[in-house]
C-alpha atoms as a PDB file:
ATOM      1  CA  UNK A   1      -4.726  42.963  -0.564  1.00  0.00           C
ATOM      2  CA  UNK A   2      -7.175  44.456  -3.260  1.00  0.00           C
ATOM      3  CA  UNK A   3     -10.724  44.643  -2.219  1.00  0.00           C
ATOM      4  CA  UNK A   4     -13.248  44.549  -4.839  1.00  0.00           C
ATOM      5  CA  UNK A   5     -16.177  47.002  -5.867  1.00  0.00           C
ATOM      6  CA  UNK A   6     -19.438  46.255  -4.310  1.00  0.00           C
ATOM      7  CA  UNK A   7     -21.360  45.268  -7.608  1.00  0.00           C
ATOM      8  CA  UNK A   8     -18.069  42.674  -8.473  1.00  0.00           C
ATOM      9  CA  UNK A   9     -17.822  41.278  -5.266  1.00  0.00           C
ATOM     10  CA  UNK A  10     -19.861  37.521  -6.108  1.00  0.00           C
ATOM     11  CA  UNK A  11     -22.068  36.822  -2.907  1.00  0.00           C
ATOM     12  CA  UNK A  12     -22.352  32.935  -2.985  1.00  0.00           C
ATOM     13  CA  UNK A  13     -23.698  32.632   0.822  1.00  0.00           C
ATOM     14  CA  UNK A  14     -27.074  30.893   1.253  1.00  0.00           C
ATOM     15  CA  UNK A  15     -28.712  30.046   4.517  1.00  0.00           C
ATOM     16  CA  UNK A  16     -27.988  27.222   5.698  1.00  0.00           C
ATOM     17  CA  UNK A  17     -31.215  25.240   6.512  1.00  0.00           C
ATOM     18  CA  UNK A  18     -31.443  22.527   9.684  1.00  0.00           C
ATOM     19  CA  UNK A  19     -32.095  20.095   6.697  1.00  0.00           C
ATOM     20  CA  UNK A  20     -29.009  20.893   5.078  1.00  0.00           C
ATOM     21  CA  UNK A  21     -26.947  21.176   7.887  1.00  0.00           C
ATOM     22  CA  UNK A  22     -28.320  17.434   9.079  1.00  0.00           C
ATOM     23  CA  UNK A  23     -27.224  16.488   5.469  1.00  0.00           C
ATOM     24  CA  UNK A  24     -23.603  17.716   6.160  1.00  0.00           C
ATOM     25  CA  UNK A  25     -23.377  16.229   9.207  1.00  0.00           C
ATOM     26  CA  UNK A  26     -24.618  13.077   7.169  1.00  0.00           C
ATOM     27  CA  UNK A  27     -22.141  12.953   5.033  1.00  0.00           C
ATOM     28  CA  UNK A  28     -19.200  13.767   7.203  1.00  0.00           C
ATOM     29  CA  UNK A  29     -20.192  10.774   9.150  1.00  0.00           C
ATOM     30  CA  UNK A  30     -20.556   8.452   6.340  1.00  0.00           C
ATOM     31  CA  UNK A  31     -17.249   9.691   5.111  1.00  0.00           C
ATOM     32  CA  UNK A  32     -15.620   9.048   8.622  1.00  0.00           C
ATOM     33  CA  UNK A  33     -17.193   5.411   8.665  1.00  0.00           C
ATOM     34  CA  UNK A  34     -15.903   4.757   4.610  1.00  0.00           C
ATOM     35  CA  UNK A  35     -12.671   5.476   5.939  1.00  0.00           C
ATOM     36  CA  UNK A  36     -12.403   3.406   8.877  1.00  0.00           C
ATOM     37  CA  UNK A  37     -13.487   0.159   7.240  1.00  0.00           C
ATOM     38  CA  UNK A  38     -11.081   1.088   4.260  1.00  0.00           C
ATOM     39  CA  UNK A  39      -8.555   0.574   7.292  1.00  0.00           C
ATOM     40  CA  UNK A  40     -10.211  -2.456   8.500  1.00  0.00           C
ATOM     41  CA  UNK A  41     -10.674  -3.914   5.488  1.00  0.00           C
ATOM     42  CA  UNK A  42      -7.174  -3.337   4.529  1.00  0.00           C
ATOM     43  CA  UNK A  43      -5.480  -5.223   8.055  1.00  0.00           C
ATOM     44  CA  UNK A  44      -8.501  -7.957   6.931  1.00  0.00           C
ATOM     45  CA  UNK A  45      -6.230  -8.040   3.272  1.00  0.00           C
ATOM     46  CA  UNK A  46      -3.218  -8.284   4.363  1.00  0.00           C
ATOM     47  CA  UNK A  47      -4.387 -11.204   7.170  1.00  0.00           C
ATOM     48  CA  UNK A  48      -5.740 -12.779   3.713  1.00  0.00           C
ATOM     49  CA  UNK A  49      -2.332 -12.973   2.238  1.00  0.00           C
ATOM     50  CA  UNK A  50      -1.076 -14.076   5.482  1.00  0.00           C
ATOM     51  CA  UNK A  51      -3.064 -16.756   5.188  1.00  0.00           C
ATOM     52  CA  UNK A  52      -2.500 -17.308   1.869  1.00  0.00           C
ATOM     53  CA  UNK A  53       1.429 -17.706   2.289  1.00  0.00           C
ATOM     54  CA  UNK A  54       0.419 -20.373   4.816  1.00  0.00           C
ATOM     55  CA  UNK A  55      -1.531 -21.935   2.592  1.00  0.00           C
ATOM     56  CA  UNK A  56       1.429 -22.409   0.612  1.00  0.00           C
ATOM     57  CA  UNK A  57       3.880 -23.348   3.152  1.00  0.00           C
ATOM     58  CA  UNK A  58       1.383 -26.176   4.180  1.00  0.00           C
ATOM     59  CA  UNK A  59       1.017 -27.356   1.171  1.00  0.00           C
ATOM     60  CA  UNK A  60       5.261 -28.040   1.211  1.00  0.00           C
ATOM     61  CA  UNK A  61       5.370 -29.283   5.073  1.00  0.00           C
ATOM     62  CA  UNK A  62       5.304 -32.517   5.944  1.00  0.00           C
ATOM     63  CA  UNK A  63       2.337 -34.479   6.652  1.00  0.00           C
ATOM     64  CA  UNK A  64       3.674 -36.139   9.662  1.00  0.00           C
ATOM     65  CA  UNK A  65       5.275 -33.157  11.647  1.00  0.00           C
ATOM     66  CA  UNK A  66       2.705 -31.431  13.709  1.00  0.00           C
ATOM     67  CA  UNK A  67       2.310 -27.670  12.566  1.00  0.00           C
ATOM     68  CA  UNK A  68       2.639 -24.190  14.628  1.00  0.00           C
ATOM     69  CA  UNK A  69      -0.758 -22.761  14.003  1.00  0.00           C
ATOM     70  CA  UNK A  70      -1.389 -19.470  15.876  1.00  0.00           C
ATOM     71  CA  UNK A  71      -4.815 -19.201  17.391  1.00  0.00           C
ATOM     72  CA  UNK A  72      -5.680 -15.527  18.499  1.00  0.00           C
ATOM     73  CA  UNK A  73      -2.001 -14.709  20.613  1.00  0.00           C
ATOM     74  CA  UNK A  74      -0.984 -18.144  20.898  1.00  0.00           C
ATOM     75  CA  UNK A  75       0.814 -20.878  18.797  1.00  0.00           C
ATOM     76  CA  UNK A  76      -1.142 -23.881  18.734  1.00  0.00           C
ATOM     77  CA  UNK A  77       0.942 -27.741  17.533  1.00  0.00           C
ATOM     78  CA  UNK A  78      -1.895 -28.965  15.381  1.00  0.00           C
ATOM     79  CA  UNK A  79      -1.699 -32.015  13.075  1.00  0.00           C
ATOM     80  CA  UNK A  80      -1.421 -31.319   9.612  1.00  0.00           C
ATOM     81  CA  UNK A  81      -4.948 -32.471   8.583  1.00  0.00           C
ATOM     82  CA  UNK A  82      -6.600 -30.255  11.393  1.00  0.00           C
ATOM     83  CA  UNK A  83      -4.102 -27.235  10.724  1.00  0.00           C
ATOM     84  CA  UNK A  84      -5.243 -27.478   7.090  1.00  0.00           C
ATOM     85  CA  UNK A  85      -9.368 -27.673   8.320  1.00  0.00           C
ATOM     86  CA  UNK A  86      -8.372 -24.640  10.272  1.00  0.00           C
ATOM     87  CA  UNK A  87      -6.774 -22.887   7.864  1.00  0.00           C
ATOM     88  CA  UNK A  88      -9.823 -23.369   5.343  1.00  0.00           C
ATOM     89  CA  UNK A  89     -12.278 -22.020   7.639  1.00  0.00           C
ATOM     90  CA  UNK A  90     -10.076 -18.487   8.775  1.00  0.00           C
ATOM     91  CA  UNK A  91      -9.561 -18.089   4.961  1.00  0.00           C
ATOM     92  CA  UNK A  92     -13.136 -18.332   4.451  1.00  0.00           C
ATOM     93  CA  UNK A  93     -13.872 -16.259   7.449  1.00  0.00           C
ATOM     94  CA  UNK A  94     -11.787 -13.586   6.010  1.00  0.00           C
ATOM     95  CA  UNK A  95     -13.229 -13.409   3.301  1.00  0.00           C
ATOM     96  CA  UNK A  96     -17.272 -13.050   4.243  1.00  0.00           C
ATOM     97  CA  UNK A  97     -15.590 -10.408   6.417  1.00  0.00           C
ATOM     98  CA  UNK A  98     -14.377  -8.320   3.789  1.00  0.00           C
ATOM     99  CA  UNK A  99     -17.258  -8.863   1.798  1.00  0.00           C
ATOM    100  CA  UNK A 100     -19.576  -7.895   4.420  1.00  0.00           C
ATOM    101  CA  UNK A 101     -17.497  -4.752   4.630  1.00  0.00           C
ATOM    102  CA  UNK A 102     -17.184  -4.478   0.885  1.00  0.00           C
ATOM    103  CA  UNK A 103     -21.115  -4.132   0.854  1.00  0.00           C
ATOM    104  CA  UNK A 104     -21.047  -1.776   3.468  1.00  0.00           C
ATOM    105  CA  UNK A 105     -18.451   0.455   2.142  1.00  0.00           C
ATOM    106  CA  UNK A 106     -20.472   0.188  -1.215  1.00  0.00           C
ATOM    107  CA  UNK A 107     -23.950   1.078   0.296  1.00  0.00           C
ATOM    108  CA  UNK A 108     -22.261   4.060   2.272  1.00  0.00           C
ATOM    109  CA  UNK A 109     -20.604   5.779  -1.327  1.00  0.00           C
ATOM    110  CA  UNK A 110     -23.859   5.734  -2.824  1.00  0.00           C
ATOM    111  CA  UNK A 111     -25.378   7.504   0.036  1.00  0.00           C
ATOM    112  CA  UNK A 112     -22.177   9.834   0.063  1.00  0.00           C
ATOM    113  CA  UNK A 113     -22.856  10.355  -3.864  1.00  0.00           C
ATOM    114  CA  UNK A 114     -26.678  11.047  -3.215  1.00  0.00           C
ATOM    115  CA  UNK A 115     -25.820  13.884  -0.687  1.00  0.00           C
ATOM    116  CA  UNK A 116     -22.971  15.452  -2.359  1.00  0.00           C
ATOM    117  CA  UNK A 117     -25.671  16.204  -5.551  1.00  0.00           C
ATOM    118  CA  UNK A 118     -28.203  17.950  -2.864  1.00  0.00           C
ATOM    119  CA  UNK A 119     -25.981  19.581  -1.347  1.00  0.00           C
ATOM    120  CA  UNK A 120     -23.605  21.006  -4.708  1.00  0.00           C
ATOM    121  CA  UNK A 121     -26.971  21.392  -6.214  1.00  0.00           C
ATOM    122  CA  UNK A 122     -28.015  23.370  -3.080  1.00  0.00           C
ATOM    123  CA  UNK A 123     -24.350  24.984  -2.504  1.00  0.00           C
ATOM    124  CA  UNK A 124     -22.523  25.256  -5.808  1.00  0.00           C
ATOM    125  CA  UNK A 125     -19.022  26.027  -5.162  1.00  0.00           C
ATOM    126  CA  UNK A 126     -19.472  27.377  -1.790  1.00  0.00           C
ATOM    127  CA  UNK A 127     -19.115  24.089  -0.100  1.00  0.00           C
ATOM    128  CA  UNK A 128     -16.547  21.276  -0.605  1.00  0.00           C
ATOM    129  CA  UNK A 129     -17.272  17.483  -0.109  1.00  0.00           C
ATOM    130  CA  UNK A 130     -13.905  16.533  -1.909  1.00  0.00           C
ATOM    131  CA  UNK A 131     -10.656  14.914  -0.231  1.00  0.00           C
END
C-alpha cells in the first residue's frame, strides 16, 4: 500500500449537517418504499395477466356450465354471466391498484431526484445515491 504526500492527498470530507443527514435518511427511505411497491406492483402484474388468461378462457367456455372462480383462497361455481361481472370488476380493480401505485412510485422518484441534486451538489463524489 502506497500512501500519498500530504499536499496530494484530496480531502473531500465535509461536515455533515443535521439537515443533510435528515436528507439521507430521506432518501434512503424513499428508496426503500420505491422498491417495495416495484414488488407489489409487480405480484399486482402478474395477477393482471392472470386475469387476463381468464378472460380468455371465458370467453371459449361454455355458457351453460357453471365456472370455478376463485374468490380470495376458495373456488367459487359461479354462472357464467356472474363469473364474467366478476371478472370485469377484479380486472378493473387491478388496475386502479397499480395505477395508484404507479403515481406513488412516480411522486417518490421525483423526490428521490430532488435530493440526490442537494445532496451531490452538497457532497460531490464523496457520497453515493446510485444502485
Amino acid at each position: 500500500m502506497r500512501m500519498l504526500p500530504q499536499e496530494e492527498e484530496i480531502d473531500d470530507s465535509k461536515e455533515v449537517t443535521w439537515e443533510d443527514q435528515q436528507r439521507i435518511n430521506t432518501f434512503s427511505k424513499l428508496n426503500t418504499r420505491v422498491r417495495s411497491l416495484a414488488e407489489k406492483m409487480g405480484t399486482l402484474k402478474q395477477d393482471k395477466e392472470a386475469l387476463d388468461d381468464l378472460a380468455t378462457e371465458l370467453e371459449l367456455a361454455d355458457e351453460d356450465q357453471p365456472v370455478l372462480y376463485k374468490v380470495g383462497e376458495a373456488f367459487l361455481h359461479l354462472p357464467h354471466h356472474r363469473a364474467l361481472k366478476r371478472l370485469e370488476s377484479d380486472q378493473a380493480q387491478v388496475d386502479d391498484e397499480i395505477a395508484k401505485l404507479s403515481k406513488v412510485v412516480d411522486q417518490c422518484e421525483h423526490d428521490m431526484k430532488a435530493l440526490k441534486v442537494a445532496l451531490y451538489a452538497r457532497f460531490g463524489s464523496a457520497i453515493n445515491l446510485d444502485e
